[in-house]
PDB file of N, CA and C in Angstrom:
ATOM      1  N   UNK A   1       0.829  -1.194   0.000  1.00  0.00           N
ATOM      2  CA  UNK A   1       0.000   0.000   0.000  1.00  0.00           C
ATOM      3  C   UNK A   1       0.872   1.256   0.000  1.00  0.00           C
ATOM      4  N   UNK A   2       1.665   1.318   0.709  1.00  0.00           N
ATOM      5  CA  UNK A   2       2.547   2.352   1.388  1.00  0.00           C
ATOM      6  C   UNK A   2       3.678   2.328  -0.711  1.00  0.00           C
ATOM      7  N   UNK A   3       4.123   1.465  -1.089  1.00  0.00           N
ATOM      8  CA  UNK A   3       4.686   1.818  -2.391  1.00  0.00           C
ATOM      9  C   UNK A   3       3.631   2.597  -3.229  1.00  0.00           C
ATOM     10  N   UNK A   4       2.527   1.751  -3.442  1.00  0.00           N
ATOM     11  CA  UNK A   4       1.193   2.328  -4.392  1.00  0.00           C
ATOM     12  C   UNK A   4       1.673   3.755  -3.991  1.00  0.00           C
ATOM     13  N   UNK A   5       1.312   4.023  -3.142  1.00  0.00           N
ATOM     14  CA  UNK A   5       0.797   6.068  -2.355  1.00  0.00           C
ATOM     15  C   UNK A   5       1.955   6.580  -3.190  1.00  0.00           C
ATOM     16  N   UNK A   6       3.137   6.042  -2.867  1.00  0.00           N
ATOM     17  CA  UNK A   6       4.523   6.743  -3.115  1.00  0.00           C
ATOM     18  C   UNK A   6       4.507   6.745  -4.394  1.00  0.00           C
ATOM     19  N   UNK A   7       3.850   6.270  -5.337  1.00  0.00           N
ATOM     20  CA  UNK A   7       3.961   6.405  -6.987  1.00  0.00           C
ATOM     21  C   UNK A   7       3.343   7.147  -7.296  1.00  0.00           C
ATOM     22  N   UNK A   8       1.641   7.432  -6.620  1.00  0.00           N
ATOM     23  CA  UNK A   8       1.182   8.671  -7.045  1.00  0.00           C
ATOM     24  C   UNK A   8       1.711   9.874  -7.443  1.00  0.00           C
ATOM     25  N   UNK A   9       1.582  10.197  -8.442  1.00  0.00           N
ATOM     26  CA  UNK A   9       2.517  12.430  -8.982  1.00  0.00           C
ATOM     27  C   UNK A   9       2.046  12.907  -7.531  1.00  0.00           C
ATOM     28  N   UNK A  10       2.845  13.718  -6.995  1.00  0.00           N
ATOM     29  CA  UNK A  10       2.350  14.464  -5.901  1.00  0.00           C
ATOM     30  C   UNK A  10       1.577  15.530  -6.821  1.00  0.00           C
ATOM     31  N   UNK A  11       1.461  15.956  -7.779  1.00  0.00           N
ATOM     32  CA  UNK A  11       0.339  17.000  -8.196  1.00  0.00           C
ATOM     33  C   UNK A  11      -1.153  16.308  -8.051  1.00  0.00           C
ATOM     34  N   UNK A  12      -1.330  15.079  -8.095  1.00  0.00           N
ATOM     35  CA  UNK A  12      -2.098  14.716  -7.761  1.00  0.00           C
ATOM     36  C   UNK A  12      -2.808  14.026  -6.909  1.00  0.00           C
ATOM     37  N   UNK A  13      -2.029  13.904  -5.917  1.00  0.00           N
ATOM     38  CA  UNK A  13      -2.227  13.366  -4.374  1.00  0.00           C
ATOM     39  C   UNK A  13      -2.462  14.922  -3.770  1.00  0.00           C
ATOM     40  N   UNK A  14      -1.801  15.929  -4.411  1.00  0.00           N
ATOM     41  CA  UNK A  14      -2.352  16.950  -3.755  1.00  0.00           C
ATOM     42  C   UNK A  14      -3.808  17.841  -3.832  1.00  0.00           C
ATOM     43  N   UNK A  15      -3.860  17.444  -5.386  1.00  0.00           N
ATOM     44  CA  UNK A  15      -5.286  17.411  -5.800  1.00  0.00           C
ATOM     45  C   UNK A  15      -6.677  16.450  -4.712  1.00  0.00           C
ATOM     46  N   UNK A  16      -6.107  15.784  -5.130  1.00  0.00           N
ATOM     47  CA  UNK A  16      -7.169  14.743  -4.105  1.00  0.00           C
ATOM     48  C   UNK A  16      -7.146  14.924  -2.450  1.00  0.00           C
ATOM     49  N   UNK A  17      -6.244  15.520  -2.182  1.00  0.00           N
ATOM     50  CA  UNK A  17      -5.985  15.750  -0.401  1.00  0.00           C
ATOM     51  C   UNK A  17      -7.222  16.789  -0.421  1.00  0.00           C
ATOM     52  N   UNK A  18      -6.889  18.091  -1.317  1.00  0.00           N
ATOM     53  CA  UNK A  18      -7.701  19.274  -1.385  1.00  0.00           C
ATOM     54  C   UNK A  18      -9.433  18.708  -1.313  1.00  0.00           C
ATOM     55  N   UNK A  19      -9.483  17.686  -2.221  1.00  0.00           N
ATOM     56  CA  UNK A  19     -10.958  17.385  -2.326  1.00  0.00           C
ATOM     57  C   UNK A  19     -11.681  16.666  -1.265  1.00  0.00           C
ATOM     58  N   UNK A  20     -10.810  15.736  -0.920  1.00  0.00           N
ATOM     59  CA  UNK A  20     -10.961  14.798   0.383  1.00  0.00           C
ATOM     60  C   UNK A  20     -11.373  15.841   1.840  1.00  0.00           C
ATOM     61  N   UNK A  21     -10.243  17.260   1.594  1.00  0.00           N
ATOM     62  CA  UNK A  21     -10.476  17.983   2.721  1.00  0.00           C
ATOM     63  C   UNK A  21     -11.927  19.223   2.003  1.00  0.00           C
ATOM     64  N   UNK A  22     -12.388  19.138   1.419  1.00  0.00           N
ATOM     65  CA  UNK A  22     -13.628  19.778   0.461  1.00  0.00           C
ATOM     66  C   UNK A  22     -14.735  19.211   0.977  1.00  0.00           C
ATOM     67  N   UNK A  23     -14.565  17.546   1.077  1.00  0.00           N
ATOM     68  CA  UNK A  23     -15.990  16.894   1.208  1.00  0.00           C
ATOM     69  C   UNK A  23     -16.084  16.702   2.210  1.00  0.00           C
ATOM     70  N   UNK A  24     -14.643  17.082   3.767  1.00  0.00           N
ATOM     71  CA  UNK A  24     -14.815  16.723   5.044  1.00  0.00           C
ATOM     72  C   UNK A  24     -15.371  17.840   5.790  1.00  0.00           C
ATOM     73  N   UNK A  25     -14.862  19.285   4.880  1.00  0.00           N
ATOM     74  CA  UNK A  25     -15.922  20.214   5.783  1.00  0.00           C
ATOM     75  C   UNK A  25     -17.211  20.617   4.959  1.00  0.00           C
ATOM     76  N   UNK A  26     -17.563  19.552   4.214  1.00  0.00           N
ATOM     77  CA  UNK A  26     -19.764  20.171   4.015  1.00  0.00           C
ATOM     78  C   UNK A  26     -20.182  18.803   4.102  1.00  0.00           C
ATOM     79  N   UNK A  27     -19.695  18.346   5.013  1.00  0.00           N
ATOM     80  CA  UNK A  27     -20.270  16.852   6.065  1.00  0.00           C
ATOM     81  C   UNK A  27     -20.753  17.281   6.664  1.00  0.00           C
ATOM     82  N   UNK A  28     -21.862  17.512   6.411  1.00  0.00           N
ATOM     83  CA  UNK A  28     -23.382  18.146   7.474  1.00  0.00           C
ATOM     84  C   UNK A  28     -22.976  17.107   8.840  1.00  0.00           C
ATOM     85  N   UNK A  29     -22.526  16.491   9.140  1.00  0.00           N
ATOM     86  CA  UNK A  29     -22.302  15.832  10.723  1.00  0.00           C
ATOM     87  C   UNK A  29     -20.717  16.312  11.163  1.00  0.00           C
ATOM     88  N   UNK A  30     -20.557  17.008  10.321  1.00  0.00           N
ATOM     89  CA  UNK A  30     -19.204  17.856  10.785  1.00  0.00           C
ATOM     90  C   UNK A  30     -19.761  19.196  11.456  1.00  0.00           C
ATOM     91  N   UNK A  31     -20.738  19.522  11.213  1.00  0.00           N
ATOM     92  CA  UNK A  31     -21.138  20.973  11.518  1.00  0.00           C
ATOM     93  C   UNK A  31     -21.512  20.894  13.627  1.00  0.00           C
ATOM     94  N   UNK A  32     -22.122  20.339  14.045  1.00  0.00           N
ATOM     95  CA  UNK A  32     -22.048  20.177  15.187  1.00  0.00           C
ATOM     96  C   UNK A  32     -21.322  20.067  16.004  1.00  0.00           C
ATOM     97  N   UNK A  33     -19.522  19.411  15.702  1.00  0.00           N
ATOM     98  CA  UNK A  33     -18.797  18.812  16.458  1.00  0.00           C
ATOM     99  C   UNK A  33     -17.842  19.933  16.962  1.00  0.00           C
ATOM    100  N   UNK A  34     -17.999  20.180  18.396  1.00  0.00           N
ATOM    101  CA  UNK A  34     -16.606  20.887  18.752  1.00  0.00           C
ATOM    102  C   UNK A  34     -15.223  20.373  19.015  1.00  0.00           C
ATOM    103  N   UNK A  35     -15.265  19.451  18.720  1.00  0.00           N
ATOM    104  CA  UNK A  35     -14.035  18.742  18.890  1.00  0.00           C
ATOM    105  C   UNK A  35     -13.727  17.510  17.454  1.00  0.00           C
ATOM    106  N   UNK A  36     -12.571  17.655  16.750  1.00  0.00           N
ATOM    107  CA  UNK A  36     -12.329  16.909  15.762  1.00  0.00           C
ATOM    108  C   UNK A  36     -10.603  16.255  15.965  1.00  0.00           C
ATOM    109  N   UNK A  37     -10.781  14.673  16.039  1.00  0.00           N
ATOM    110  CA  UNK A  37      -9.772  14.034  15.657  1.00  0.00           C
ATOM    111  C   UNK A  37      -8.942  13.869  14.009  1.00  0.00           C
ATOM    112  N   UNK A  38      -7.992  14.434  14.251  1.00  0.00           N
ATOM    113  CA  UNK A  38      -7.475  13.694  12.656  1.00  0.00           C
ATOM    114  C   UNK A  38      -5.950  13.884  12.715  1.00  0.00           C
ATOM    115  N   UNK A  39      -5.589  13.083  12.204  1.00  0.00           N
ATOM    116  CA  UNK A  39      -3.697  12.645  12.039  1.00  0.00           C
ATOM    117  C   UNK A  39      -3.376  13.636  10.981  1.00  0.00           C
ATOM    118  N   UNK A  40      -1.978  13.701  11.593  1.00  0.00           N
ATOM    119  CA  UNK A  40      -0.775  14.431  10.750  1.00  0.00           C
ATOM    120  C   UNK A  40      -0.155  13.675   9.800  1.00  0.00           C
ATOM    121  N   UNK A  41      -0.785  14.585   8.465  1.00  0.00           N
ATOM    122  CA  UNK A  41      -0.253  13.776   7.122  1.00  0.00           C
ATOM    123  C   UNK A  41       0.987  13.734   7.517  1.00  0.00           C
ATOM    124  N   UNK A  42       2.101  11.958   6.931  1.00  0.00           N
ATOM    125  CA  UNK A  42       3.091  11.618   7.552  1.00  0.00           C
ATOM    126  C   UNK A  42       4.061  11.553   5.924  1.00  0.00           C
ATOM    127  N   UNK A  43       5.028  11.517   5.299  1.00  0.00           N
ATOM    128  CA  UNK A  43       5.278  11.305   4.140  1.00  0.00           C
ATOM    129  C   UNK A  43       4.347  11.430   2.940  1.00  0.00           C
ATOM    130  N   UNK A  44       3.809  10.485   2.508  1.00  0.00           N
ATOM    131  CA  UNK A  44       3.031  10.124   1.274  1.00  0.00           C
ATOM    132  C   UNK A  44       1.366  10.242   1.661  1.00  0.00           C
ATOM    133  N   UNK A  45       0.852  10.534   2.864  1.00  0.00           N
ATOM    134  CA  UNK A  45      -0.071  10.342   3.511  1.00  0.00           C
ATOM    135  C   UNK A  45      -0.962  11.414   2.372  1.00  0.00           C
ATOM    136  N   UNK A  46      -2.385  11.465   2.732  1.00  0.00           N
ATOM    137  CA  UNK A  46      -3.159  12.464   2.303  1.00  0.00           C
ATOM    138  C   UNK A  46      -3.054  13.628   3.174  1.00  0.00           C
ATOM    139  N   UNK A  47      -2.836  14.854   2.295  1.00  0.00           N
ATOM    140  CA  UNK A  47      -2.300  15.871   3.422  1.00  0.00           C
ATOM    141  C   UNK A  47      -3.531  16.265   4.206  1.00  0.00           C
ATOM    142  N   UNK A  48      -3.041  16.368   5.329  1.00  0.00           N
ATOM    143  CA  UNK A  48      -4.564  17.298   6.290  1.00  0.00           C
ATOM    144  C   UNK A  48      -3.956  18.339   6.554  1.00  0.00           C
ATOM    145  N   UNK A  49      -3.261  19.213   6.424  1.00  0.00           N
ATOM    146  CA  UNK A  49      -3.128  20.785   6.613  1.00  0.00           C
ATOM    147  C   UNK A  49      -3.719  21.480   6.721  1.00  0.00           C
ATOM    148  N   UNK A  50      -4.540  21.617   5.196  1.00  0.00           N
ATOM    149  CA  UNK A  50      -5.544  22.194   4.739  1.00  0.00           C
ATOM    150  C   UNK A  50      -6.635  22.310   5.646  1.00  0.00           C
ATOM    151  N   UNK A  51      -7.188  21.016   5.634  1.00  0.00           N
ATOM    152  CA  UNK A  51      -8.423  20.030   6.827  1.00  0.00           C
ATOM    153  C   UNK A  51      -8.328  21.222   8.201  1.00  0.00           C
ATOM    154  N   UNK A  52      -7.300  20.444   8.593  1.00  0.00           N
ATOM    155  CA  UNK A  52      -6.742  21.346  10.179  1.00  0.00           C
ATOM    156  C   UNK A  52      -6.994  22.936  10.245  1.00  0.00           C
ATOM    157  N   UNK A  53      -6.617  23.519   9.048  1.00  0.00           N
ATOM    158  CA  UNK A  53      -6.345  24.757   9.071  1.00  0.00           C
ATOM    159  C   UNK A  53      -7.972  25.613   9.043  1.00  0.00           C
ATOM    160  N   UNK A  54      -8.599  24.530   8.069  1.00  0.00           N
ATOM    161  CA  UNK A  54      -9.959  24.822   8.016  1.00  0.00           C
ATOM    162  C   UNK A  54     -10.678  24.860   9.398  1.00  0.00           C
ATOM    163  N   UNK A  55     -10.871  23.629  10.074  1.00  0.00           N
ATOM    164  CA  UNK A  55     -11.253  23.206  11.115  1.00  0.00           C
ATOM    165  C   UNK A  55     -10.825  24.260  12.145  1.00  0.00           C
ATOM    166  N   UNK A  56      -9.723  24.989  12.519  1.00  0.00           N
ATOM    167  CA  UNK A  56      -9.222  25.659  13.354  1.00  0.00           C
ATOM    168  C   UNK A  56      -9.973  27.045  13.031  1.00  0.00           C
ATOM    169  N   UNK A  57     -10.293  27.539  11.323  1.00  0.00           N
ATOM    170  CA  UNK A  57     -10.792  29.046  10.999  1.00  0.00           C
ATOM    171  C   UNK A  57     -12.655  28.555  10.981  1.00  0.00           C
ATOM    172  N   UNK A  58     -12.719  27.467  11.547  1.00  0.00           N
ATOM    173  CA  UNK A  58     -14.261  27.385  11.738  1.00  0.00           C
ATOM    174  C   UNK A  58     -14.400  26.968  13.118  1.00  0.00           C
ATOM    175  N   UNK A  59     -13.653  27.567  14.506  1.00  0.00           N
ATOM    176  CA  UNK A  59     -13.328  27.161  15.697  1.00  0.00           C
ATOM    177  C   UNK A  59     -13.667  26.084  16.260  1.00  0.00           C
ATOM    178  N   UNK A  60     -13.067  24.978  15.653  1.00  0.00           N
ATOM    179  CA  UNK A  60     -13.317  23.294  16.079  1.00  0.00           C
ATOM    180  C   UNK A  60     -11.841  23.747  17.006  1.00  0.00           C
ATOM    181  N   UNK A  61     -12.139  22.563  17.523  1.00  0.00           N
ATOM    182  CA  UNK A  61     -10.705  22.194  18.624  1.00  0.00           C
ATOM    183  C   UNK A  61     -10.315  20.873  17.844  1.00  0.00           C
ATOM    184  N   UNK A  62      -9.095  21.241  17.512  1.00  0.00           N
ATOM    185  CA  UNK A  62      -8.337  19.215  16.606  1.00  0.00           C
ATOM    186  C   UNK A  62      -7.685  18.972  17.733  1.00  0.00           C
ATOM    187  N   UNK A  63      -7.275  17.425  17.675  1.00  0.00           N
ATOM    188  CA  UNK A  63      -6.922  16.933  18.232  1.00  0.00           C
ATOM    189  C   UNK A  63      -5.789  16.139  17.239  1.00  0.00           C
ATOM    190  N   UNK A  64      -4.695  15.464  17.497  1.00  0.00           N
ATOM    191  CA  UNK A  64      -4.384  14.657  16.916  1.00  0.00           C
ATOM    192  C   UNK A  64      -3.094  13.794  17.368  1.00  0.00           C
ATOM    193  N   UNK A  65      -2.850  12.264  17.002  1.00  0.00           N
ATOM    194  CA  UNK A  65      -2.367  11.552  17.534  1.00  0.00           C
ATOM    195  C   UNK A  65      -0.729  11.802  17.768  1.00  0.00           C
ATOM    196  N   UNK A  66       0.409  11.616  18.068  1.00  0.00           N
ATOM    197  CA  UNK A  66       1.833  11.547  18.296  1.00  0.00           C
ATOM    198  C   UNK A  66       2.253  10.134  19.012  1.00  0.00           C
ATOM    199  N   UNK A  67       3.204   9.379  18.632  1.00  0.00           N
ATOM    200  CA  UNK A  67       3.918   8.352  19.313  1.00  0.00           C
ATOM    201  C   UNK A  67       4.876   9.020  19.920  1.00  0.00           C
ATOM    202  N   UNK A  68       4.647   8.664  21.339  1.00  0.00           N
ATOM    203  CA  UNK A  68       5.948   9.176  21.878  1.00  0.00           C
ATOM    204  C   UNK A  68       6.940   8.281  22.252  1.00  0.00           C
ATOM    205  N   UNK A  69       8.146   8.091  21.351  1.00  0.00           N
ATOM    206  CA  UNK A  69       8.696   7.107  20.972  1.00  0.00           C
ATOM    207  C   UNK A  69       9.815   6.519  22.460  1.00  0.00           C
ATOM    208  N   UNK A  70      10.193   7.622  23.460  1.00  0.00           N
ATOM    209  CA  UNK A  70      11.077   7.273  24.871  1.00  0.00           C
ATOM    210  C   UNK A  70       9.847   6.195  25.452  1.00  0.00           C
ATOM    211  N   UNK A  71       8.879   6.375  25.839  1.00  0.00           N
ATOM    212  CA  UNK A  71       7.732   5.908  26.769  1.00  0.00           C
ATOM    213  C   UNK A  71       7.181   4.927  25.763  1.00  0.00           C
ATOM    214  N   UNK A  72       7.046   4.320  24.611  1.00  0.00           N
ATOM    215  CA  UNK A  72       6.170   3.960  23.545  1.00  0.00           C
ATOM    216  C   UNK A  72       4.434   3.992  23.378  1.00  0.00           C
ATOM    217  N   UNK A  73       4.071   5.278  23.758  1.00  0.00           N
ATOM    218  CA  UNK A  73       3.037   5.295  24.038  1.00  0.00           C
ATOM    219  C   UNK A  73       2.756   6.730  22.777  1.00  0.00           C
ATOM    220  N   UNK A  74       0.908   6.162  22.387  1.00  0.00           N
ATOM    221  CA  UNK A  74       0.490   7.141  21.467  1.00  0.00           C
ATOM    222  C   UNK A  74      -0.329   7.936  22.303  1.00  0.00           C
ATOM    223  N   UNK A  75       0.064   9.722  22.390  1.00  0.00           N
ATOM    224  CA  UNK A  75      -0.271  10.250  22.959  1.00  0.00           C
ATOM    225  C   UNK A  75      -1.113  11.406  22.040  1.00  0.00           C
ATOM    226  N   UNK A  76      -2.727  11.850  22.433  1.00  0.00           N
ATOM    227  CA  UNK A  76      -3.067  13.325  22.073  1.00  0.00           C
ATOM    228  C   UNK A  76      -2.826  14.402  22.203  1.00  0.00           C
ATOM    229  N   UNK A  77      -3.021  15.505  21.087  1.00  0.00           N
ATOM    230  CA  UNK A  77      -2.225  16.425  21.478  1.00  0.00           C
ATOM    231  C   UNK A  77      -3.311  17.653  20.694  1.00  0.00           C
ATOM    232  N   UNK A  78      -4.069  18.182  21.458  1.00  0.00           N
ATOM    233  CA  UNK A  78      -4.830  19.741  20.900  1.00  0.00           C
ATOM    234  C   UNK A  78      -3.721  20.746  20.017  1.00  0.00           C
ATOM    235  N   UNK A  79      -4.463  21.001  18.557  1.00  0.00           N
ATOM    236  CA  UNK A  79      -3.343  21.617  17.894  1.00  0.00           C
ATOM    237  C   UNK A  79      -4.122  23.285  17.754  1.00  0.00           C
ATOM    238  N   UNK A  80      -3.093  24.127  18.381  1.00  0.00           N
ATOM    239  CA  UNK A  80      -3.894  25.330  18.421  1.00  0.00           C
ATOM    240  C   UNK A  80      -3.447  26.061  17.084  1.00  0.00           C
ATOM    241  N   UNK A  81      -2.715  25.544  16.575  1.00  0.00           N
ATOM    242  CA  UNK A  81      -1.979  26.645  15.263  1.00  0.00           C
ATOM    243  C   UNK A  81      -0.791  25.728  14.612  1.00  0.00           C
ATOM    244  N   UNK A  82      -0.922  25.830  13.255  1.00  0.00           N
ATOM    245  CA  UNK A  82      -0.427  25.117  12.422  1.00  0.00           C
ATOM    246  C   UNK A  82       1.066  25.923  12.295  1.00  0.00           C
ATOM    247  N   UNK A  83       2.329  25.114  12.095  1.00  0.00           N
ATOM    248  CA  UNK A  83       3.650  26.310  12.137  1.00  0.00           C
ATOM    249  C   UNK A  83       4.601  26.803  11.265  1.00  0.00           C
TER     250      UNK A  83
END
């Protein structure tokens, strides 16, 4: 799976991130939630930047996952501003 992603043109993984993050905020069950989980695009991942950045200028609170690799534990982490 992880090769597939990596062959994609990034012009068009970036295309599709944009749309993916298009159809996640006019998810009429997105509109209620003050609080939203979602991961940090990692390499080849679908980017959520965008997502996040949105979510943050429509005052959701994100949340999102980190391994904290000393302790091996996956920890949350409220993202107040993208950097």
């Amino acid at each position: 799976m992880r090769q597939a992603r990596q062959a994609l043109h990034p012009e068009w993984r970036d295309a599709a991130s944009r749309q993916i993050a298009t159809r996640m905020l006019s998810w009429t069950a997105l509109s209620p939630l003050e609080v939203v989980h979602c991961y940090m695009a990692w390499r080849s991942e679908v980017a959520t930047s965008g997502l996040i950045e949105q979510l943050l200028k429509a005052d959701k609170k994100v949340v999102a996952p980190r391994v904290e690799i000393l302790h091996n534990q996956l920890q949350h982490y409220y993202i107040q501003e993208l950097g």
